[in-house]
C-alpha atoms as a PDB file:
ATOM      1  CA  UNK A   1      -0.483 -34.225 -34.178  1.00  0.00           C
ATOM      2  CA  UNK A   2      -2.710 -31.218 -33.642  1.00  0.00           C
ATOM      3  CA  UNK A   3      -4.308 -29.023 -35.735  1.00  0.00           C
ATOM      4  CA  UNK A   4      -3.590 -25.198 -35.836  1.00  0.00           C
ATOM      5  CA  UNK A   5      -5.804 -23.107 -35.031  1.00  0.00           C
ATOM      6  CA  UNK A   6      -7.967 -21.654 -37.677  1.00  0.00           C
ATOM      7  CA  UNK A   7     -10.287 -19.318 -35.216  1.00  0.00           C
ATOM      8  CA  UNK A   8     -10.263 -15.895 -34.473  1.00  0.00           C
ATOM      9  CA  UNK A   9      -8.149 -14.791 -31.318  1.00  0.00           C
ATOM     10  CA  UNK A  10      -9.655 -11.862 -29.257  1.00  0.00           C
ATOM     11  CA  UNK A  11      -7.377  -9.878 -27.042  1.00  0.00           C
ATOM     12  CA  UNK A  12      -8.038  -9.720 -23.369  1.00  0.00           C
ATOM     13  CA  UNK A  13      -8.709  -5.609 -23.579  1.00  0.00           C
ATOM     14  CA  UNK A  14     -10.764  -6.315 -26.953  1.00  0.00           C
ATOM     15  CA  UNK A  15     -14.552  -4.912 -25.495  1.00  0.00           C
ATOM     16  CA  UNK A  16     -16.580  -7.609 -26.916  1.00  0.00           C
ATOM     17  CA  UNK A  17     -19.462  -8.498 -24.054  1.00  0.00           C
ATOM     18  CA  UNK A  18     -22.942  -6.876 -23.880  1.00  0.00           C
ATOM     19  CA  UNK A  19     -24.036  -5.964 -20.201  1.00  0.00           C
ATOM     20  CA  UNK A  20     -26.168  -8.852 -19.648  1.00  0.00           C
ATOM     21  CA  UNK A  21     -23.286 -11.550 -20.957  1.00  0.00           C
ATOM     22  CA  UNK A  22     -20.918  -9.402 -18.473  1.00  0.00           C
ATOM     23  CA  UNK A  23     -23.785  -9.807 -16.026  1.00  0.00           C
ATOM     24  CA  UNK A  24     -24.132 -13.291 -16.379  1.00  0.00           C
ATOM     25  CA  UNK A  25     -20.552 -14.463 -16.560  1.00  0.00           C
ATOM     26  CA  UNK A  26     -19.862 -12.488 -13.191  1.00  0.00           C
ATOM     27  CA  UNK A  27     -22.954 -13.282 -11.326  1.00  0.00           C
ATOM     28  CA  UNK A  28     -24.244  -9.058 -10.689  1.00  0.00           C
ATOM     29  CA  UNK A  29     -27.160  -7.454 -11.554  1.00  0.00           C
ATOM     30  CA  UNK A  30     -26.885  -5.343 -14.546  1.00  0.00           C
ATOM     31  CA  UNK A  31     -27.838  -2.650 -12.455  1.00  0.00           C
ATOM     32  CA  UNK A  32     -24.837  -3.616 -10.391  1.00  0.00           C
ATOM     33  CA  UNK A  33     -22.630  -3.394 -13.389  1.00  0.00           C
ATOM     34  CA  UNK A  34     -24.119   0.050 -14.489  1.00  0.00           C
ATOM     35  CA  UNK A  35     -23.623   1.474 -10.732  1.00  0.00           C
ATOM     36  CA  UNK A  36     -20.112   0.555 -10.729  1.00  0.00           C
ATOM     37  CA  UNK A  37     -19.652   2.371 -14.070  1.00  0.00           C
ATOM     38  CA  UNK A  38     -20.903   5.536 -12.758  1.00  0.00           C
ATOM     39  CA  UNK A  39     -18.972   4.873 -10.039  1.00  0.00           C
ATOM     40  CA  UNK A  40     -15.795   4.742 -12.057  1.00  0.00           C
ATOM     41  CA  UNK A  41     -14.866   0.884 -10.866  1.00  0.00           C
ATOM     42  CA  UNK A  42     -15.207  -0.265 -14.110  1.00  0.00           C
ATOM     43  CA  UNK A  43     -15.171   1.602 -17.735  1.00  0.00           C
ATOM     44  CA  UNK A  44     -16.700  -0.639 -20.150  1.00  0.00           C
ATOM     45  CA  UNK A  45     -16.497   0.843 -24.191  1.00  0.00           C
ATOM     46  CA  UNK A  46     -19.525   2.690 -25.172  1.00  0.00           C
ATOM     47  CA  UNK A  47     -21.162   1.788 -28.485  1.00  0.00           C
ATOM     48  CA  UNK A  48     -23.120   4.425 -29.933  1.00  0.00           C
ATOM     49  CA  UNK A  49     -22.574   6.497 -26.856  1.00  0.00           C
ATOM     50  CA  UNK A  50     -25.045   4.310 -25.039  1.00  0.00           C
ATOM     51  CA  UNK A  51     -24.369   1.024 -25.038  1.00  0.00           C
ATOM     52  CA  UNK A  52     -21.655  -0.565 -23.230  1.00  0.00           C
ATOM     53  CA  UNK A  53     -19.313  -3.207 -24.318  1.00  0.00           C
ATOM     54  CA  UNK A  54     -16.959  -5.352 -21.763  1.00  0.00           C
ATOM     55  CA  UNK A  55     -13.473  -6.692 -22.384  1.00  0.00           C
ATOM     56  CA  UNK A  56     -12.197 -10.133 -20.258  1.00  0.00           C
ATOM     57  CA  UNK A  57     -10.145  -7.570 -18.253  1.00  0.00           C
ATOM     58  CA  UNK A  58     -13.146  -6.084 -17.145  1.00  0.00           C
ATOM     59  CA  UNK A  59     -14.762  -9.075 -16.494  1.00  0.00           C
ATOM     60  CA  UNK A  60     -12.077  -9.816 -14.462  1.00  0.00           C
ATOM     61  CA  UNK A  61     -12.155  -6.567 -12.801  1.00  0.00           C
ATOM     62  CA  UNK A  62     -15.629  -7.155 -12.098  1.00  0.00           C
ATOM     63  CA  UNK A  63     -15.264 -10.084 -10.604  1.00  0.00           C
ATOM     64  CA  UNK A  64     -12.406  -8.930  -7.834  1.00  0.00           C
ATOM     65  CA  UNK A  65     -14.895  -5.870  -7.199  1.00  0.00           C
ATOM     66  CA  UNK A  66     -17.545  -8.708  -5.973  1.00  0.00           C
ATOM     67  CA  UNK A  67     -15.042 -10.554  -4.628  1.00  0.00           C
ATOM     68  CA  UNK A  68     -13.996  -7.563  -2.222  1.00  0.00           C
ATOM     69  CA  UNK A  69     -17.301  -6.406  -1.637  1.00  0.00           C
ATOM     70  CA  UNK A  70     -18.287 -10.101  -0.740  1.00  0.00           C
ATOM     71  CA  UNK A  71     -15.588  -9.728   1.635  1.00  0.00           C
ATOM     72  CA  UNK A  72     -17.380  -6.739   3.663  1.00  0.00           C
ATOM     73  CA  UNK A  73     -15.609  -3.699   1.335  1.00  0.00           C
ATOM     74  CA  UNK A  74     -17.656  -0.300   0.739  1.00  0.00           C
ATOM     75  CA  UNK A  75     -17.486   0.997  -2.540  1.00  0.00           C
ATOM     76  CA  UNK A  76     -15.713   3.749  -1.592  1.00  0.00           C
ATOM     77  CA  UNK A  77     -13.050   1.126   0.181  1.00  0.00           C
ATOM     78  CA  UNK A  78     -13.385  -0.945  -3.155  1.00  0.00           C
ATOM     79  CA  UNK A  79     -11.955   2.358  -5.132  1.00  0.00           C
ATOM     80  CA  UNK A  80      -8.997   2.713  -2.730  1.00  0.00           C
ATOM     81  CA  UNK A  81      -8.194  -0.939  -2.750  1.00  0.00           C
ATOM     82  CA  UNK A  82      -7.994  -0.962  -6.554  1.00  0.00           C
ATOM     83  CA  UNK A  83      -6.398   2.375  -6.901  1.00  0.00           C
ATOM     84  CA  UNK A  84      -3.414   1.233  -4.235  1.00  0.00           C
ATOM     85  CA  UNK A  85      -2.967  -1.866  -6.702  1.00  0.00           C
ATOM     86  CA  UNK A  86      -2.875   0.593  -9.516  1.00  0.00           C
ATOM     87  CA  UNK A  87      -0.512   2.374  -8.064  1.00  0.00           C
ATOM     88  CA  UNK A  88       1.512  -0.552  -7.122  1.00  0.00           C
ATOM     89  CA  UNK A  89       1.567  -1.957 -10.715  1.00  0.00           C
ATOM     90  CA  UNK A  90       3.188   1.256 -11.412  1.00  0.00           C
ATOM     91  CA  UNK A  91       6.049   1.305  -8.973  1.00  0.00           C
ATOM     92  CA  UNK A  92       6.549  -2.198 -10.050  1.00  0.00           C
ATOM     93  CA  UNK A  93       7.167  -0.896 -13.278  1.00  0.00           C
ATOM     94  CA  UNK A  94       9.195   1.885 -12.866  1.00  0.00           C
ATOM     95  CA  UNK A  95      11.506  -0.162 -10.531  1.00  0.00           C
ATOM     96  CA  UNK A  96      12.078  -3.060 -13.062  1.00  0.00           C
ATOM     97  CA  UNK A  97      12.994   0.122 -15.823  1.00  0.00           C
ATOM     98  CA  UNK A  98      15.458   1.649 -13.166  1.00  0.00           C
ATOM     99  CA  UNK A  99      17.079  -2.472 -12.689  1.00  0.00           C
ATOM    100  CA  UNK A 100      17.047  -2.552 -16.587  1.00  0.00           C
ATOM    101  CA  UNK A 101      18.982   1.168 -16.926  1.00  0.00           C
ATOM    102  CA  UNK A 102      21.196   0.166 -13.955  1.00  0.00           C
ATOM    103  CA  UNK A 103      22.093  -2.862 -15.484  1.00  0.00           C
ATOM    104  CA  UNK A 104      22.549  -1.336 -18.862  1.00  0.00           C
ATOM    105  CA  UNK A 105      25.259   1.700 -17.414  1.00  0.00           C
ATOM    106  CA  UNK A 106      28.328   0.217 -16.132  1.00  0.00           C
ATOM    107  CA  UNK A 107      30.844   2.418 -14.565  1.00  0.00           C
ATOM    108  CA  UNK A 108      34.599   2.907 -14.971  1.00  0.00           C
ATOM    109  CA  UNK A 109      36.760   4.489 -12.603  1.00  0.00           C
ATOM    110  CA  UNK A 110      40.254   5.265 -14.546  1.00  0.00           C
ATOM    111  CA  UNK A 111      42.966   5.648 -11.763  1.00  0.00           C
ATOM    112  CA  UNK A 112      46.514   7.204 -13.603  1.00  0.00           C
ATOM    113  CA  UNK A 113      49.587   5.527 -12.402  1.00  0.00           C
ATOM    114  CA  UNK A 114      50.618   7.713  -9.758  1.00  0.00           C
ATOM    115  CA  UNK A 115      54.693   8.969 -10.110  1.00  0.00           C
ATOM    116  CA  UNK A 116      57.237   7.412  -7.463  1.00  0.00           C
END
């Protein structure tokens, strides 16, 4: 029988990762990481307005950005890439709150008995 757990749970958007942590658990540079946050691929939390704090999803994001540029992606092709799958999450989205309205409305035609 197992044990519950007693430890603290951090949430996935929950910035909790210095730069060189981030660094180290994707395999860039910190200079890589900083680029890439003036480039707006990446917006880690700022502490103290200066230093920067990652979450697991931007770890995560991190890592796709070095996986696409490992695949032969420019920065500039790495934006539109993620901004298309942005974009896509949304329509996604929307299209599974029109199936949930559309599923909620029902129609009813009433047809009167017509006179003979």
């Amino acid at each position: 029988m197992s044990q519950p757990s007693r430890g603290y749970r951090v949430s996935d958007d929950s910035p909790v990762y210095i730069i060189s942590v981030a660094a180290q658990l994707t395999g860039l540079h910190p200079q890589t990481l900083r680029q890439y946050d003036r480039l707006g691929l990446v917006s880690p939390t700022r502490i103290a307005g200066r230093n920067r704090l990652y979450s697991a999803n931007d770890i995560t994001r991190l890592r796709e950005i070095a996986d696409l540029s490992a695949e032969g992606l420019t920065l500039e092709g790495i934006r539109r890439v993620l901004a298309l799958q942005l974009e896509v999450e949304r329509l996604r989205d929307r299209l599974q709150e029109f199936h949930r309205e559309k599923s909620a409305t029902a129609l009813v035609v009433w047809r009167p008995a017509r006179k003979q």
